[in-house]
N, C-alpha and C. Protein backbone atom coordinates (compact mmCIF):
# COMPACT_ATOMS: atom_id res chain seq x y z
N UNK A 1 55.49 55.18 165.32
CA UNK A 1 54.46 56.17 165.16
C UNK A 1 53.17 55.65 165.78
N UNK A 2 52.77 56.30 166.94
CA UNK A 2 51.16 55.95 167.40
C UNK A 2 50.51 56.72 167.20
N UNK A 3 48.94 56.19 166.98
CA UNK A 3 47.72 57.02 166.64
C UNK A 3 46.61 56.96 167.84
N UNK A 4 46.18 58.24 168.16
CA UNK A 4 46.27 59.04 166.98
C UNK A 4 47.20 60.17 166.61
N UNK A 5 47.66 60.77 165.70
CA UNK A 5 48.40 61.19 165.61
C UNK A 5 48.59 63.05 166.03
N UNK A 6 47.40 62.82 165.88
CA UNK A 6 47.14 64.26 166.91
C UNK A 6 47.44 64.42 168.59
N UNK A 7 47.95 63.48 169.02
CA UNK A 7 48.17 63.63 170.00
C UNK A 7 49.69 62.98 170.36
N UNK A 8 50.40 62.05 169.02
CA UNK A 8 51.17 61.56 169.49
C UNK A 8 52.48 62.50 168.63
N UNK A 9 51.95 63.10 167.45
CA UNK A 9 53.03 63.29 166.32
C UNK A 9 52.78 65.63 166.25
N UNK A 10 54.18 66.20 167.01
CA UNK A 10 53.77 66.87 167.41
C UNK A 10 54.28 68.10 165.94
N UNK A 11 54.81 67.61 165.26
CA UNK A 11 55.09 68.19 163.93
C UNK A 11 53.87 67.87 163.13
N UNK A 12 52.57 67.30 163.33
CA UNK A 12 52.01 67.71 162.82
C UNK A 12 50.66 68.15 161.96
N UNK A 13 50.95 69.32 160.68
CA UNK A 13 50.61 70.25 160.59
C UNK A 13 49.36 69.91 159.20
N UNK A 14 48.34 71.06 159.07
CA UNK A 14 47.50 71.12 157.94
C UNK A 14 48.38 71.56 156.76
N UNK A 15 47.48 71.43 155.51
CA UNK A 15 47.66 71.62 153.99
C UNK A 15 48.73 72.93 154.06
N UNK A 16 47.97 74.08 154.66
CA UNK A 16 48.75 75.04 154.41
C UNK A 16 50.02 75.39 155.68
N UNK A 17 50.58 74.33 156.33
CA UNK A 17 51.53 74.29 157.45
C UNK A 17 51.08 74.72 158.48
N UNK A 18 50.04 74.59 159.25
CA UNK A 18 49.59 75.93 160.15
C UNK A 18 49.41 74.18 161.41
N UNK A 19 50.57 74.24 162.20
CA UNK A 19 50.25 73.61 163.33
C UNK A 19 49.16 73.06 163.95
N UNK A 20 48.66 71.89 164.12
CA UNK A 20 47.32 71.61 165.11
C UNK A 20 46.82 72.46 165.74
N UNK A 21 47.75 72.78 166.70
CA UNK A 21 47.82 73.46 168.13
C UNK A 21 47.80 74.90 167.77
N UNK A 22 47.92 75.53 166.26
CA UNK A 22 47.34 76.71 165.87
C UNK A 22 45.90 76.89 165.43
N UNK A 23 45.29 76.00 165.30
CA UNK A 23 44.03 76.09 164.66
C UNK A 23 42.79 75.93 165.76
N UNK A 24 42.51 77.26 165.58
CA UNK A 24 41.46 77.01 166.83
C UNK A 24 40.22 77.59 166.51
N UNK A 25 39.26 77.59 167.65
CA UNK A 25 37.90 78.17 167.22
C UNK A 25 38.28 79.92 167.48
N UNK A 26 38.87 80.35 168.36
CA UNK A 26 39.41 82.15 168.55
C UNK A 26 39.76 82.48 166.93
N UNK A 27 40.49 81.81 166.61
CA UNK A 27 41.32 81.86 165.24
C UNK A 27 40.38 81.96 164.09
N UNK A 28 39.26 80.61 164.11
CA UNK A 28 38.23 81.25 162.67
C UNK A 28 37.19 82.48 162.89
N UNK A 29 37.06 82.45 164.24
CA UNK A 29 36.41 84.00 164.65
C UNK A 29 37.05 85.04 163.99
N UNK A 30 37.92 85.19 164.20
CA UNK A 30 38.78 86.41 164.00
C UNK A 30 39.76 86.36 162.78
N UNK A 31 39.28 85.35 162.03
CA UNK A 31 39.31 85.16 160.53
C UNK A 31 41.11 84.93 160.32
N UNK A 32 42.04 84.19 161.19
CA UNK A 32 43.24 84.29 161.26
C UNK A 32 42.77 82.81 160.58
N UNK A 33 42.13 81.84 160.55
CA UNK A 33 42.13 80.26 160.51
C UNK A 33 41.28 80.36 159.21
N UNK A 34 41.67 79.96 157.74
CA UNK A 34 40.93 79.41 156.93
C UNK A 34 40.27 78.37 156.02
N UNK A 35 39.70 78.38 155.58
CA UNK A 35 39.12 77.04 155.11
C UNK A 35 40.90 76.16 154.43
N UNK A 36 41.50 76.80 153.65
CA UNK A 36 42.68 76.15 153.50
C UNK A 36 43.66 75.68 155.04
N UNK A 37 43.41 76.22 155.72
CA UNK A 37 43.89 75.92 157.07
C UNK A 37 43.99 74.64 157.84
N UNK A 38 42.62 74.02 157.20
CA UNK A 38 42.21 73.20 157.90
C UNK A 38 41.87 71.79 156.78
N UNK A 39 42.78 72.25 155.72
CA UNK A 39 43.05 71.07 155.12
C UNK A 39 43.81 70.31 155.51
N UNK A 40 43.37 68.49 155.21
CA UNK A 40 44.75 67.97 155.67
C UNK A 40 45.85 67.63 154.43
N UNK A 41 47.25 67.53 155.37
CA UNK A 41 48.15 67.95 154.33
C UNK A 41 48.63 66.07 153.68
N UNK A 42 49.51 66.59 152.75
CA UNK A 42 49.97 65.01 151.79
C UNK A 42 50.49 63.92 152.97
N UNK A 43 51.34 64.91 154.28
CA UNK A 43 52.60 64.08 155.11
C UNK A 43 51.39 63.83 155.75
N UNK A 44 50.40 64.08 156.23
CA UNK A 44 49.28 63.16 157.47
C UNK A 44 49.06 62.29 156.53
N UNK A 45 48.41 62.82 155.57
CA UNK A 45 47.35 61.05 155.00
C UNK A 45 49.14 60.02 154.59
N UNK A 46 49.88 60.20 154.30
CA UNK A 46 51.29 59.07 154.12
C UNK A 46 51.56 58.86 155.61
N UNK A 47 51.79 59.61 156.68
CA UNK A 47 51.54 58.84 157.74
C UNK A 47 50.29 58.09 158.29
N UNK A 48 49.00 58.06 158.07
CA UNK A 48 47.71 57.33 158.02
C UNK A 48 47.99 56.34 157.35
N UNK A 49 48.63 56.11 156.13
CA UNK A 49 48.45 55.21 155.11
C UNK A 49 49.40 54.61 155.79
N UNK A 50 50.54 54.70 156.12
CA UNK A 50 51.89 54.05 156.80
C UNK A 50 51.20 52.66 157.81
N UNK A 51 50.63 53.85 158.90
CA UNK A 51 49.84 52.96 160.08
C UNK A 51 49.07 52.16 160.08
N UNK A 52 47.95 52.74 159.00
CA UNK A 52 47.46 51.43 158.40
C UNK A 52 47.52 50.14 157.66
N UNK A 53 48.89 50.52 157.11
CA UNK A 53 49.93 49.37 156.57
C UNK A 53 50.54 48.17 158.03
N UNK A 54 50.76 48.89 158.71
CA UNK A 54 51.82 48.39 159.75
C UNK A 54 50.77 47.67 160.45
N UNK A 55 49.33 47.79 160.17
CA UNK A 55 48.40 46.94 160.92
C UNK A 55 47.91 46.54 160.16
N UNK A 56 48.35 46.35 159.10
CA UNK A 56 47.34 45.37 158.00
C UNK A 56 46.76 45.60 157.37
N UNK A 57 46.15 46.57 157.40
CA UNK A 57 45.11 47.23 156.50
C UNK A 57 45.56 47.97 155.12
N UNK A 58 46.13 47.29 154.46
CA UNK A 58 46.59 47.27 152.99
C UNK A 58 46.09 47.62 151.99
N UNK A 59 44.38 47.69 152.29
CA UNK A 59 43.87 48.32 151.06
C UNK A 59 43.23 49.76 151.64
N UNK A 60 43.02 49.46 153.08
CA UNK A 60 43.42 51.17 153.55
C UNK A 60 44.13 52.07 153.50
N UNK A 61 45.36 51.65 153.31
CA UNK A 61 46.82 52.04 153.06
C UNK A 61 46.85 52.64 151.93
N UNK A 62 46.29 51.85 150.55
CA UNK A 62 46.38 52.34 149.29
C UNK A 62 45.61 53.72 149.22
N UNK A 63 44.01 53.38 150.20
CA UNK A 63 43.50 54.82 149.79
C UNK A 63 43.66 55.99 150.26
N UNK A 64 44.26 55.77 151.84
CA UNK A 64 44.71 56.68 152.10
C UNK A 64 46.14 57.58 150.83
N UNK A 65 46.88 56.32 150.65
CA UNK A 65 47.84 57.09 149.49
C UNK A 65 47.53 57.55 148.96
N UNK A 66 46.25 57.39 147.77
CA UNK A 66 45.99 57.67 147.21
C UNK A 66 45.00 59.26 147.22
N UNK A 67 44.49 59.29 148.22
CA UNK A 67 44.14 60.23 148.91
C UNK A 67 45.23 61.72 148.70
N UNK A 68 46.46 60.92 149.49
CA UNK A 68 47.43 62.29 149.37
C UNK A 68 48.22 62.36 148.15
N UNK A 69 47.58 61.95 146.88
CA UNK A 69 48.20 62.62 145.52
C UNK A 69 46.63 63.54 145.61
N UNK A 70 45.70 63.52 145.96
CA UNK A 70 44.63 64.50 145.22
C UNK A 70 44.66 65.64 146.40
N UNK A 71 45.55 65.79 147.50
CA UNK A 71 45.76 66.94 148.23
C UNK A 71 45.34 68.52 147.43
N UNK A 72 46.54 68.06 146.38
CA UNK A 72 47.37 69.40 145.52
C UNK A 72 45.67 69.72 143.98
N UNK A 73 45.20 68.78 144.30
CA UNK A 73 44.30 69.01 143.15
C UNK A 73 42.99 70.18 143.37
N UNK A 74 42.65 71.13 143.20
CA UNK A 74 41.54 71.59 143.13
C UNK A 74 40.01 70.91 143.18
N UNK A 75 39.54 71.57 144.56
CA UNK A 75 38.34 70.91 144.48
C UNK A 75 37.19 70.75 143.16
N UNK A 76 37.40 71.83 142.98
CA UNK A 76 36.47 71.53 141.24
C UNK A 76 36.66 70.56 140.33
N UNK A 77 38.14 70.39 139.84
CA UNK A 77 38.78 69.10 139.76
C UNK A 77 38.02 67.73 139.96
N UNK A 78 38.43 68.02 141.23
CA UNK A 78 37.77 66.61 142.04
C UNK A 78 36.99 66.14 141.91
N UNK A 79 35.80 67.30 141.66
CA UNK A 79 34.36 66.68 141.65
C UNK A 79 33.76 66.37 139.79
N UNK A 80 34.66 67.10 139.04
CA UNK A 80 35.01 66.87 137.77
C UNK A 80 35.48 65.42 137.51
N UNK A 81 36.24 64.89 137.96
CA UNK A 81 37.03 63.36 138.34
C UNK A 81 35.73 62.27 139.07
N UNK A 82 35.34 62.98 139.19
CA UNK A 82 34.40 61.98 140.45
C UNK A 82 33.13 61.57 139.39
N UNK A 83 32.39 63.05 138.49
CA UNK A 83 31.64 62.87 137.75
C UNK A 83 31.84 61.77 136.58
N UNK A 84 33.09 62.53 136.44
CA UNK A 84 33.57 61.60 135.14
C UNK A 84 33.45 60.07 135.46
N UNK A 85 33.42 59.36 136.58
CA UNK A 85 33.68 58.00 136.40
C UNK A 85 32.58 57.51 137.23
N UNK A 86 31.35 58.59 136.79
CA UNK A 86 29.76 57.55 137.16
C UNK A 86 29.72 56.71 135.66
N UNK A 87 28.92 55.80 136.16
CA UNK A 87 28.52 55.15 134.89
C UNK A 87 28.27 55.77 133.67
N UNK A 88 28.16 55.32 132.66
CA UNK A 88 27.48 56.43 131.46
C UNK A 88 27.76 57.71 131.43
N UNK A 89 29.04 58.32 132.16
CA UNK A 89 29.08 59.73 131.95
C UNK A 89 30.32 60.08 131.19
N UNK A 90 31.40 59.22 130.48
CA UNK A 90 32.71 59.41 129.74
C UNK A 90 32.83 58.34 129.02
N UNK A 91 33.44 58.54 127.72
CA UNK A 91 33.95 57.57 127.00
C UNK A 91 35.14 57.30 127.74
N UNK A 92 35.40 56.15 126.58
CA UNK A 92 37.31 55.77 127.41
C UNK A 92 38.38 56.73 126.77
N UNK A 93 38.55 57.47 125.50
CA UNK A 93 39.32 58.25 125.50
C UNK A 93 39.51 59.78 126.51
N UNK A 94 38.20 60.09 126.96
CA UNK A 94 37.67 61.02 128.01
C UNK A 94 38.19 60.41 129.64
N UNK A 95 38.38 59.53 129.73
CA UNK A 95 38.87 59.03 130.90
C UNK A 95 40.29 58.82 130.65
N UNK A 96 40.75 57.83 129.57
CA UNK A 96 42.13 57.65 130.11
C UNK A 96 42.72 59.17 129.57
N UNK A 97 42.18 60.35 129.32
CA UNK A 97 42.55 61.38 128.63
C UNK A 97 42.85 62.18 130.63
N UNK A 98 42.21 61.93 130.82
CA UNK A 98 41.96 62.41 132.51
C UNK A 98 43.01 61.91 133.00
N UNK A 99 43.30 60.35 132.66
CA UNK A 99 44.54 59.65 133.99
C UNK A 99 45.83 60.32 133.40
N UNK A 100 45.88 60.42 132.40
CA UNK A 100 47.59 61.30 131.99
C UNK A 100 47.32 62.34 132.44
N UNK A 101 46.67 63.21 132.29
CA UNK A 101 46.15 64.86 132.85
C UNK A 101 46.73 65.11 134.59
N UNK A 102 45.61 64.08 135.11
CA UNK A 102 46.65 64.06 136.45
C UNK A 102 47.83 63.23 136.88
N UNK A 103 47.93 62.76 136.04
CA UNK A 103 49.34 61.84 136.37
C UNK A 103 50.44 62.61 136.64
N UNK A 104 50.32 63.18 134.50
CA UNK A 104 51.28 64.58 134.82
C UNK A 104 51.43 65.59 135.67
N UNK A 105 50.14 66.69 135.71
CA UNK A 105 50.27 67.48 136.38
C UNK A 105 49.70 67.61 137.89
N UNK A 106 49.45 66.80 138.59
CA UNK A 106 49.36 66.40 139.80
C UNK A 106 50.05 65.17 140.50
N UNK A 107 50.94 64.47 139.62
CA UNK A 107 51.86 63.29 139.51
C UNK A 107 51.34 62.00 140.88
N UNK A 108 49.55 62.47 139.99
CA UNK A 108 48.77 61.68 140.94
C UNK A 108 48.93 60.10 140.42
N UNK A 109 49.88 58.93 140.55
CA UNK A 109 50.22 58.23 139.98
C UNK A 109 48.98 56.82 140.19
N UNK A 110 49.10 56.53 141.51
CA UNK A 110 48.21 56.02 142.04
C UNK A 110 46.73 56.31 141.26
N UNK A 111 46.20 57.42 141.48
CA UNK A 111 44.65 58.06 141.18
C UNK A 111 44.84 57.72 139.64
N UNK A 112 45.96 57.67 138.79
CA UNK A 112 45.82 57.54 137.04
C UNK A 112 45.72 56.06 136.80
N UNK A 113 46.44 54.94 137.78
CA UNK A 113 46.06 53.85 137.90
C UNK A 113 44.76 53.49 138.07
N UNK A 114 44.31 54.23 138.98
CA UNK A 114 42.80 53.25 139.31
C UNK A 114 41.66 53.94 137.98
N UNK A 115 42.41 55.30 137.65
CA UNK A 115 40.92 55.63 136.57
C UNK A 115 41.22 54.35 135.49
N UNK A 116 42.74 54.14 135.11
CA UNK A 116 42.56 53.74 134.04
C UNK A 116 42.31 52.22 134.10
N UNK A 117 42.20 51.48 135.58
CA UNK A 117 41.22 49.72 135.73
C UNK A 117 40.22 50.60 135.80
N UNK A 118 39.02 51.83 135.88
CA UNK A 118 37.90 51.42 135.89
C UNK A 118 37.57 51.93 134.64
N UNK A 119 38.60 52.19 133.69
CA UNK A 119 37.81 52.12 132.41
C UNK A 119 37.83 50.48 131.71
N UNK A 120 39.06 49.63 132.23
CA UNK A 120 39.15 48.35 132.26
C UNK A 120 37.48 47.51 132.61
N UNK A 121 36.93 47.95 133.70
CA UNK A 121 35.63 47.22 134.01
C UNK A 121 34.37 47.82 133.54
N UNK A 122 34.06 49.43 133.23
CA UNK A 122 33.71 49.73 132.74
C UNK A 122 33.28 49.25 131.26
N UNK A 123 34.42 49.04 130.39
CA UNK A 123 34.33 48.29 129.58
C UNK A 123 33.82 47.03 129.25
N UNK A 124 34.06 46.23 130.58
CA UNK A 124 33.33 45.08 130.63
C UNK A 124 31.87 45.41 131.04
N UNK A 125 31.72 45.45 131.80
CA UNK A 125 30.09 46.02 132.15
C UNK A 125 29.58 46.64 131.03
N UNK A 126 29.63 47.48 130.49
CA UNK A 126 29.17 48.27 129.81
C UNK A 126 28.83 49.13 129.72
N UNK A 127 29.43 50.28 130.63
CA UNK A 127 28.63 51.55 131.30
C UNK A 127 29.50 52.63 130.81
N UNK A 128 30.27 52.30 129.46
CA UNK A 128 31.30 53.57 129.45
C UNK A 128 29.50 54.20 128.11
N UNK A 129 30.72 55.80 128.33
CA UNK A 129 29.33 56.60 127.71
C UNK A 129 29.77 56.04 125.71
């Protein structure tokens, strides 16, 4: 597999399957191309994460993985997840209550790991709410 992959990997496609080579500027004119369109999908970021493995970059690798469990998640979500693990903004039952939440239903396995080490350091520091 060579990168980049937009030019080397011709299967592929955004979030909602819609080909590279379909997504164009004619297309959001004319309202055929939408913001879901032009998401990227789980199989790019696992091929990103792959490549970046195969060159070493191992903890690139992870985030890219990790990346493509929060594909399927809702952006509101996200930024819900993101809030939650500023300093001072969740207890630890409020967080590790979050890493089963998506574990389960986004079988974001990876993403339930890392909330639940930064309630691990959190703890140490002292910044849980």
């Amino acid at each position: 597999m060579k990168y980049p992959l937009s030019k080397n990997n011709l299967s592929l496609k955004s979030k909602s399957g819609k080909r590279l080579d379909d997504i164009t500027i004619e297309g959001v004119i004319n309202g055929e191309i939408t913001g879901e369109d032009i998401k990227i999908s789980k199989e790019t970021l696992i091929m990103q994460s792959n490549i970046a493995r195969e060159n070493k970059r191992d903890q690139l690798g992870d985030n890219l993985e990790r990346a493509s469990e929060l594909v399927e998640v809702p952006d509101d979500e996200l930024l819900n997840i993101y809030n939650m693990l500023r300093p001072n903004r969740s207890t630890e039952t409020e967080l590790l209550k979050k890493a089963e939440e998506i574990e389960k239903r986004y079988k974001a396995v990876n993403c339930s790991k890392l909330i639940r080490e930064a309630v691990e350091v959190y703890k140490r520091r002292g910044i849980l709410k």
